[in-house]
PDB file of N, CA and C in Angstrom:
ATOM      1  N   UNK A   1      74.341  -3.774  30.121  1.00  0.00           N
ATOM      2  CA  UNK A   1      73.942  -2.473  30.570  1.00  0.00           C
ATOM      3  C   UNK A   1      73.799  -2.494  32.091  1.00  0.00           C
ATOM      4  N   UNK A   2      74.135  -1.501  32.688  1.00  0.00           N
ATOM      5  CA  UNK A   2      74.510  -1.326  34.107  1.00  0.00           C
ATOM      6  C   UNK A   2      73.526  -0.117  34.791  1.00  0.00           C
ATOM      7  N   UNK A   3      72.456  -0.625  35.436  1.00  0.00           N
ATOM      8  CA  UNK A   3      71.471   0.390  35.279  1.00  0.00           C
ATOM      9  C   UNK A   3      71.847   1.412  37.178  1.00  0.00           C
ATOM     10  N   UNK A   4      72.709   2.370  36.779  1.00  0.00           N
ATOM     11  CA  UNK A   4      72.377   2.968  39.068  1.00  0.00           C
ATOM     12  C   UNK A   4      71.153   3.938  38.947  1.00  0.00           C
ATOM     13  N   UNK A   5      70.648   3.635  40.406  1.00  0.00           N
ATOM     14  CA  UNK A   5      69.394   4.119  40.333  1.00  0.00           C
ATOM     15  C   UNK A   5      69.028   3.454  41.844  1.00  0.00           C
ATOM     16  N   UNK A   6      67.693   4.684  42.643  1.00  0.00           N
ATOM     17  CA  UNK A   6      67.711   4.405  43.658  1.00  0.00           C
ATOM     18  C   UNK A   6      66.888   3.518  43.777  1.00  0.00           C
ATOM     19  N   UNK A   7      65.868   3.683  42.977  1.00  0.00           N
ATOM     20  CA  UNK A   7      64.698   2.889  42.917  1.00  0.00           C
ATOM     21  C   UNK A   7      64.180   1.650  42.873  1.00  0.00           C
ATOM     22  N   UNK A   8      63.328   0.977  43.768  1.00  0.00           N
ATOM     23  CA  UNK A   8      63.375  -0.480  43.627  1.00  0.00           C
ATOM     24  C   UNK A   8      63.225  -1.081  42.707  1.00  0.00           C
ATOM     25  N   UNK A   9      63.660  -2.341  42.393  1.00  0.00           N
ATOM     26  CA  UNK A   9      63.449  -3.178  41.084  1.00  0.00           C
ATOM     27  C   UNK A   9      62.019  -3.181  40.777  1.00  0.00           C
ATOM     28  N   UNK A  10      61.201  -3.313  41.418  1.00  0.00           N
ATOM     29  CA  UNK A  10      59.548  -3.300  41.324  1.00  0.00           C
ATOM     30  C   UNK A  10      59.433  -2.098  40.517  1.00  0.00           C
ATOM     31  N   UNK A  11      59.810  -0.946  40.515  1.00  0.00           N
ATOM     32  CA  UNK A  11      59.437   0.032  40.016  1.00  0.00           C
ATOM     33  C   UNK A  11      60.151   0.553  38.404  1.00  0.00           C
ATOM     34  N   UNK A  12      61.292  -0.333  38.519  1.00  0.00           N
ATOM     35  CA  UNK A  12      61.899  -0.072  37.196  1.00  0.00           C
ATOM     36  C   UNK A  12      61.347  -1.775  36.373  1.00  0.00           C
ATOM     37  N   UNK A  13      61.326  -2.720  36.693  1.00  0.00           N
ATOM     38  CA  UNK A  13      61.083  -3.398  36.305  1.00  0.00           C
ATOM     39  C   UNK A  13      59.935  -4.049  36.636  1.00  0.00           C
ATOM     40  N   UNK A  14      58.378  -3.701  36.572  1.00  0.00           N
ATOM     41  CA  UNK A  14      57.225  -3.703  37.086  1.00  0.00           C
ATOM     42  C   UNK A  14      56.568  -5.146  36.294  1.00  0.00           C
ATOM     43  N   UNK A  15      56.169  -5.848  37.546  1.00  0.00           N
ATOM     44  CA  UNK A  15      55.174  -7.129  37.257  1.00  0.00           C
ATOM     45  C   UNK A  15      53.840  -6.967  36.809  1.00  0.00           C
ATOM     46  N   UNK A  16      53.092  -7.992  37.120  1.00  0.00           N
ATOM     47  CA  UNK A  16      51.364  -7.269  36.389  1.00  0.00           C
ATOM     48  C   UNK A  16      50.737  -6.992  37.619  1.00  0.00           C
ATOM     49  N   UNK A  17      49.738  -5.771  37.240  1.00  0.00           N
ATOM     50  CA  UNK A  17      49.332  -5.246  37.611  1.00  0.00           C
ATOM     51  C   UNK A  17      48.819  -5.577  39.111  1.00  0.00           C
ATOM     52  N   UNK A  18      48.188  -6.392  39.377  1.00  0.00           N
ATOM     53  CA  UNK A  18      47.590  -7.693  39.904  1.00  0.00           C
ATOM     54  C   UNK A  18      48.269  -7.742  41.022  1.00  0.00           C
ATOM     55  N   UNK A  19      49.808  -7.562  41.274  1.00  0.00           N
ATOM     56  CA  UNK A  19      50.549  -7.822  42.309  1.00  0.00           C
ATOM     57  C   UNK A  19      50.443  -6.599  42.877  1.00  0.00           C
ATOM     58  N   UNK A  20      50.371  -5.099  42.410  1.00  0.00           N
ATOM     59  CA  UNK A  20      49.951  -4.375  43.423  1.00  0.00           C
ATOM     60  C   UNK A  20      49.154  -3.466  43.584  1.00  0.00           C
ATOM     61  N   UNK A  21      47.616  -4.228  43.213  1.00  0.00           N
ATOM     62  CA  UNK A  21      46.265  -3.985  43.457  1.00  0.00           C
ATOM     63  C   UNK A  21      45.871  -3.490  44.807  1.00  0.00           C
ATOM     64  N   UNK A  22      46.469  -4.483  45.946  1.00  0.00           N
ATOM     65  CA  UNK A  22      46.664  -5.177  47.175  1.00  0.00           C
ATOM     66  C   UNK A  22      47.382  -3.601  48.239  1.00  0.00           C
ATOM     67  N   UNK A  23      48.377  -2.853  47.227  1.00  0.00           N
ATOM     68  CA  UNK A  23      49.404  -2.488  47.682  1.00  0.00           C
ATOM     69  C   UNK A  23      48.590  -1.452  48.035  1.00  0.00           C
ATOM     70  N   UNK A  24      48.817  -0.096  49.487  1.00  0.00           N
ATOM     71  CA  UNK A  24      48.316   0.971  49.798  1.00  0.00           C
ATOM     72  C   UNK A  24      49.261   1.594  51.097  1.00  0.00           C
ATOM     73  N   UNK A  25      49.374   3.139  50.594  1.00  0.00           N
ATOM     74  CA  UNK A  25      50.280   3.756  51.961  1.00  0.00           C
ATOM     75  C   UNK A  25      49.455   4.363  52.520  1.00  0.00           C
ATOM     76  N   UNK A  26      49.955   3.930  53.842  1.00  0.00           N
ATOM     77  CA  UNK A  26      49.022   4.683  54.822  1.00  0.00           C
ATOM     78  C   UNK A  26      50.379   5.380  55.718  1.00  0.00           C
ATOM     79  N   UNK A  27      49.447   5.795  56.574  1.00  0.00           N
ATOM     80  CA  UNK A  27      50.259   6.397  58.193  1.00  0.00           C
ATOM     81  C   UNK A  27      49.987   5.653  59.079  1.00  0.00           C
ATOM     82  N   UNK A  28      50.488   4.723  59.860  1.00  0.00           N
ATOM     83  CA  UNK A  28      50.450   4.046  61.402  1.00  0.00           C
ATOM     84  C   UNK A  28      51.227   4.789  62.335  1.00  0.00           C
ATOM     85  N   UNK A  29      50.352   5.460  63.246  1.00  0.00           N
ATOM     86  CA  UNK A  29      51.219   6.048  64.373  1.00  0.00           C
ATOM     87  C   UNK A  29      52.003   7.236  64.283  1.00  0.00           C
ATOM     88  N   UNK A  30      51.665   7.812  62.985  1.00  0.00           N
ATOM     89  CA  UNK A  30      52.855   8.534  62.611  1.00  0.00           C
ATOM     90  C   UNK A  30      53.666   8.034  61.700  1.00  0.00           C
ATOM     91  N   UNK A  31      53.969   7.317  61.260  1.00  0.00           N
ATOM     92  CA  UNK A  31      54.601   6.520  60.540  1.00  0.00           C
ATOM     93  C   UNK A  31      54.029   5.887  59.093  1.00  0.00           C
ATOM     94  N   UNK A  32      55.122   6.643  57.902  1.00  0.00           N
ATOM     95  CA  UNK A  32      54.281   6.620  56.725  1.00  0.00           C
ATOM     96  C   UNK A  32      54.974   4.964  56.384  1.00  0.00           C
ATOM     97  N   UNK A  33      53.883   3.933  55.744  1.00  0.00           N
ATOM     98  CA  UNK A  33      53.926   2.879  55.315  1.00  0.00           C
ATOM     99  C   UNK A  33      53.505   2.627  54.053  1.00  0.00           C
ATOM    100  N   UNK A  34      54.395   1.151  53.164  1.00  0.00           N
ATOM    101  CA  UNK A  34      53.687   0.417  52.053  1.00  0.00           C
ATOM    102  C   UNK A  34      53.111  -0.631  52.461  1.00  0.00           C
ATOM    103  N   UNK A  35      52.150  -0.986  52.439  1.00  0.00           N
ATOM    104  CA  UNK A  35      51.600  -2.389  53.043  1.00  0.00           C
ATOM    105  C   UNK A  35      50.580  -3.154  52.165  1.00  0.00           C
ATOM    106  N   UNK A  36      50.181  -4.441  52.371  1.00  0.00           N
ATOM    107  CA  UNK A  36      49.681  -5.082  51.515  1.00  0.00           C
ATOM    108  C   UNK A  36      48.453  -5.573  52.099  1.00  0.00           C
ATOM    109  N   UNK A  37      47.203  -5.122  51.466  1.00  0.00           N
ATOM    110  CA  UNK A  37      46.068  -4.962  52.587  1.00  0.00           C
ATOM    111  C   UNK A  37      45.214  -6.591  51.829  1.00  0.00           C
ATOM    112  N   UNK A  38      45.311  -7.007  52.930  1.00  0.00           N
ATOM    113  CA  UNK A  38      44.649  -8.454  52.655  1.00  0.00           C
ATOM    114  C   UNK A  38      42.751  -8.650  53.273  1.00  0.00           C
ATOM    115  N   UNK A  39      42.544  -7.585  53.914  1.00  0.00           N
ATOM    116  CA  UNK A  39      40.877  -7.297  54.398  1.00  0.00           C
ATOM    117  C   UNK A  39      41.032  -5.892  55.196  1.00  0.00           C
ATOM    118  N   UNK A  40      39.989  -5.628  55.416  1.00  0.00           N
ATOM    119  CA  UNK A  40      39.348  -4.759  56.343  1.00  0.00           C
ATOM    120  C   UNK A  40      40.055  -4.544  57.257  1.00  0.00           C
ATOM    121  N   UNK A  41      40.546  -5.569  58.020  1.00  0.00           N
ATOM    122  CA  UNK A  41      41.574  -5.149  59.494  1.00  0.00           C
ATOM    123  C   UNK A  41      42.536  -5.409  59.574  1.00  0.00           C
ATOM    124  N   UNK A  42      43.311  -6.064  58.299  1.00  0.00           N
ATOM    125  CA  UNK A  42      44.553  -6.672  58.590  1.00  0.00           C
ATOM    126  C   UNK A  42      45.554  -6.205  57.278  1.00  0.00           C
ATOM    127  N   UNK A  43      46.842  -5.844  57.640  1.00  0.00           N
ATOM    128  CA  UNK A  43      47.462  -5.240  56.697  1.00  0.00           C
ATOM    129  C   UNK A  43      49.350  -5.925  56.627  1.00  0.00           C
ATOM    130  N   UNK A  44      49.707  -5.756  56.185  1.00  0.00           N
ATOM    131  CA  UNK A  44      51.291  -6.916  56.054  1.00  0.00           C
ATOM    132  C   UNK A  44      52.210  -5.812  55.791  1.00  0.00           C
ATOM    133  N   UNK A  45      52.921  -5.392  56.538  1.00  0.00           N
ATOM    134  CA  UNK A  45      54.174  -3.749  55.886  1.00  0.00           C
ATOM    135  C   UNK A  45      54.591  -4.714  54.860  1.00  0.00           C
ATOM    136  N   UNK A  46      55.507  -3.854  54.123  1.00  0.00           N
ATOM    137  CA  UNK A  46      56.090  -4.097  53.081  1.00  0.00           C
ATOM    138  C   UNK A  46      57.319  -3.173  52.988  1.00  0.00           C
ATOM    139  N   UNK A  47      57.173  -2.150  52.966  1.00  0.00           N
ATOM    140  CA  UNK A  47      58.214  -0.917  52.572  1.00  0.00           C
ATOM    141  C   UNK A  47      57.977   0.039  54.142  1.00  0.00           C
ATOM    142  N   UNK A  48      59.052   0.623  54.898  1.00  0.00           N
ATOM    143  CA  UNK A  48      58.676   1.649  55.888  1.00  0.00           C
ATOM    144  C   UNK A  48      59.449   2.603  55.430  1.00  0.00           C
ATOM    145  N   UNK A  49      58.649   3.903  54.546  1.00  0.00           N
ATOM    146  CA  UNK A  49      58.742   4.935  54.327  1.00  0.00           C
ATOM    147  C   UNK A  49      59.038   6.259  54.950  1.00  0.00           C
ATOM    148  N   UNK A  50      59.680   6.350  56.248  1.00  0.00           N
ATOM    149  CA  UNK A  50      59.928   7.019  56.857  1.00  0.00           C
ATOM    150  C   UNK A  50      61.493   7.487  57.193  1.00  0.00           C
ATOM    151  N   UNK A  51      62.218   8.352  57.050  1.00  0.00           N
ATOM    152  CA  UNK A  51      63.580   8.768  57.271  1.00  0.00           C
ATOM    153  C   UNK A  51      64.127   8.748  58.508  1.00  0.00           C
ATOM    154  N   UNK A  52      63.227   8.463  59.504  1.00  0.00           N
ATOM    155  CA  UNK A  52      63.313   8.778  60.812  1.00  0.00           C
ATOM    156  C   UNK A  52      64.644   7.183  61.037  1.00  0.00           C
ATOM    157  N   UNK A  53      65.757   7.004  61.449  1.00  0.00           N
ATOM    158  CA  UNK A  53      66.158   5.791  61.989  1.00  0.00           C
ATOM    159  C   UNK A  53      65.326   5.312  63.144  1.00  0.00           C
ATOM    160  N   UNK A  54      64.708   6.161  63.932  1.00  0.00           N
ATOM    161  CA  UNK A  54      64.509   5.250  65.240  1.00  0.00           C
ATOM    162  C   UNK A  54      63.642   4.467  64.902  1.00  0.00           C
ATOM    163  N   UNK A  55      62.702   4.962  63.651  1.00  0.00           N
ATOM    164  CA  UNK A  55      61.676   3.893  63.364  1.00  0.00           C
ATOM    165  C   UNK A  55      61.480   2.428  62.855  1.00  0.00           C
ATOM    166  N   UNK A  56      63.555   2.953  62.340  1.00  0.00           N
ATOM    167  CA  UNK A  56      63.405   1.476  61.577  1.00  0.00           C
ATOM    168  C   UNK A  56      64.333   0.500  63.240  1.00  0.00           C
ATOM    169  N   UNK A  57      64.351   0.763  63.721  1.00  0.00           N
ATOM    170  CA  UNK A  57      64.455   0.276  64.791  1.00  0.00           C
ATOM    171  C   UNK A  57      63.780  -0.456  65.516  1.00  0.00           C
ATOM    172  N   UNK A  58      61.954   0.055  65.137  1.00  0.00           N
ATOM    173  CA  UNK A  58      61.026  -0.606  65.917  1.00  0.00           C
ATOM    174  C   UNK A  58      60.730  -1.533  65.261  1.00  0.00           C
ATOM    175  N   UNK A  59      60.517  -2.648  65.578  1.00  0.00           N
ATOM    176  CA  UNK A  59      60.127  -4.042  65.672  1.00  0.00           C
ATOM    177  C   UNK A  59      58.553  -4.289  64.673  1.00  0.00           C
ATOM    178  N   UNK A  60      58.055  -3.269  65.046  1.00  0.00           N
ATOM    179  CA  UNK A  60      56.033  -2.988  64.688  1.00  0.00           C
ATOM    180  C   UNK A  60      56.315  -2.576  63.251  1.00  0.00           C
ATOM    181  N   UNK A  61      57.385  -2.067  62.909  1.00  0.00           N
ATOM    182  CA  UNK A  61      57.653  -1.780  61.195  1.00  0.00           C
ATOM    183  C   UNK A  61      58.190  -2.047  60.214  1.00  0.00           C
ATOM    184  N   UNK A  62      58.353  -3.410  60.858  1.00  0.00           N
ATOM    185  CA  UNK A  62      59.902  -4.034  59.894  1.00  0.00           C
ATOM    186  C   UNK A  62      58.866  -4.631  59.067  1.00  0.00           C
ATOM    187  N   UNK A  63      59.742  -4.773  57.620  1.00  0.00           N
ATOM    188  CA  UNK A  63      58.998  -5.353  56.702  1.00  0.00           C
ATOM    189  C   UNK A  63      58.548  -6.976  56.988  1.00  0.00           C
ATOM    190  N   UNK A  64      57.493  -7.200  56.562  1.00  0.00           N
ATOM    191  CA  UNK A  64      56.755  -8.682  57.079  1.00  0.00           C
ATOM    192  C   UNK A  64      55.855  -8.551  58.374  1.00  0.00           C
ATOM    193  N   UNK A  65      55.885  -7.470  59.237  1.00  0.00           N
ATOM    194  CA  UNK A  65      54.942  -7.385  60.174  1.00  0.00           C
ATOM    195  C   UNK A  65      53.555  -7.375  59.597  1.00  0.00           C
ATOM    196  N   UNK A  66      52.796  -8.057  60.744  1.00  0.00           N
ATOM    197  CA  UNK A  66      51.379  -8.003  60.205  1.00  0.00           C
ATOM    198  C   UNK A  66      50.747  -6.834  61.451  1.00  0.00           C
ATOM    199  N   UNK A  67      50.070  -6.011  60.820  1.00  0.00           N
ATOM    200  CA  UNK A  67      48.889  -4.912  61.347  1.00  0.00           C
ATOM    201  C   UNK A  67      47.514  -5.553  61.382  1.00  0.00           C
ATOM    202  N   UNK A  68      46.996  -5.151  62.646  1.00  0.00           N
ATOM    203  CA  UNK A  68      45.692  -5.454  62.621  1.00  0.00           C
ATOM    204  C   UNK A  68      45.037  -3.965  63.740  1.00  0.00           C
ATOM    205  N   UNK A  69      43.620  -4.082  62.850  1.00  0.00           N
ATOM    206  CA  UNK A  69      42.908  -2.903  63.298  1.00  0.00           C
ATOM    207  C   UNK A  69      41.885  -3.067  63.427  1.00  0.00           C
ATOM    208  N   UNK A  70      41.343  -2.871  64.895  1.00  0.00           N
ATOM    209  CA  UNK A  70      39.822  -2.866  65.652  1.00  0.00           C
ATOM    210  C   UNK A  70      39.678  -1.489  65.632  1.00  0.00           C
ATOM    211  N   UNK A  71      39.914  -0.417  65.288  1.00  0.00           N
ATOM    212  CA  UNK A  71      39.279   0.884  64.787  1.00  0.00           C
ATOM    213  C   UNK A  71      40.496   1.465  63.977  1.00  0.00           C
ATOM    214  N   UNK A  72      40.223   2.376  63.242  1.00  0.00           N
ATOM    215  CA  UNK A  72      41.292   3.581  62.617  1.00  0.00           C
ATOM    216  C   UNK A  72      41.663   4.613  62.962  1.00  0.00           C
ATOM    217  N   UNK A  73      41.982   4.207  64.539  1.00  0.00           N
ATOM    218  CA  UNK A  73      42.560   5.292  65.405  1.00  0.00           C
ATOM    219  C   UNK A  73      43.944   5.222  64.719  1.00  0.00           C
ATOM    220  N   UNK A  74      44.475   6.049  64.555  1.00  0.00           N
ATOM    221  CA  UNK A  74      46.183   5.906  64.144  1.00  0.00           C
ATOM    222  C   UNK A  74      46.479   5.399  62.889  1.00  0.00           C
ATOM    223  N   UNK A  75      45.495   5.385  62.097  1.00  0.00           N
ATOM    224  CA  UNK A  75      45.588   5.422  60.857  1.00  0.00           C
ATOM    225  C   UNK A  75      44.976   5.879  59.895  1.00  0.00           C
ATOM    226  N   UNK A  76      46.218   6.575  58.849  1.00  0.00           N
ATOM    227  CA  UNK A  76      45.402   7.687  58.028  1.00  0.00           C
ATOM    228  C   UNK A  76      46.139   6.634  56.750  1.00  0.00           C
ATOM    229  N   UNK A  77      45.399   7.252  55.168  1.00  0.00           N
ATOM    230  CA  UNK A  77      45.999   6.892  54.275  1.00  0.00           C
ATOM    231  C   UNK A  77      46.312   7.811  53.430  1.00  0.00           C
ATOM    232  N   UNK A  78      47.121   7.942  52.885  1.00  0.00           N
ATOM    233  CA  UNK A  78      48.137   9.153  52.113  1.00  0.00           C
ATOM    234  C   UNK A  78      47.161   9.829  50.858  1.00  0.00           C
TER     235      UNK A  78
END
């Protein structure tokens, strides 16, 4: 069986639960994100949810960047 579909494997074929407890979208900068929140100030992208190309351009959003936050200026969560 030959499954097309846009959707990530995570979502058609979902692990336990457990793996994305962790998981939360926010907004950085403008910029809607999946990220994997490991404490209070520090967050790991994962997915950059935004249509915009220039964004995937920037460096600060590529998947595997780590976020860190000394206030929640510039960040909202969805």
């Amino acid at each position: 069986m030959i499954l097309y579909t846009m959707m990530p494997q995570e979502l058609i074929f979902p692990s336990e639960t457990e793996a994305f407890s962790n998981q939360q979208m926010i907004t950085y900068q403008g910029v809607p994100l999946l990220v994997d929140v490991s404490d209070q100030q520090n967050v790991q992208v994962i997915r950059l949810l935004s249509s915009d190309p220039q964004h995937f351009l920037d460096d600060r959003f590529c998947p595997g960047a780590k976020i860190s936050f000394t206030n929640t200026e510039g960040l909202s969560a969805f």
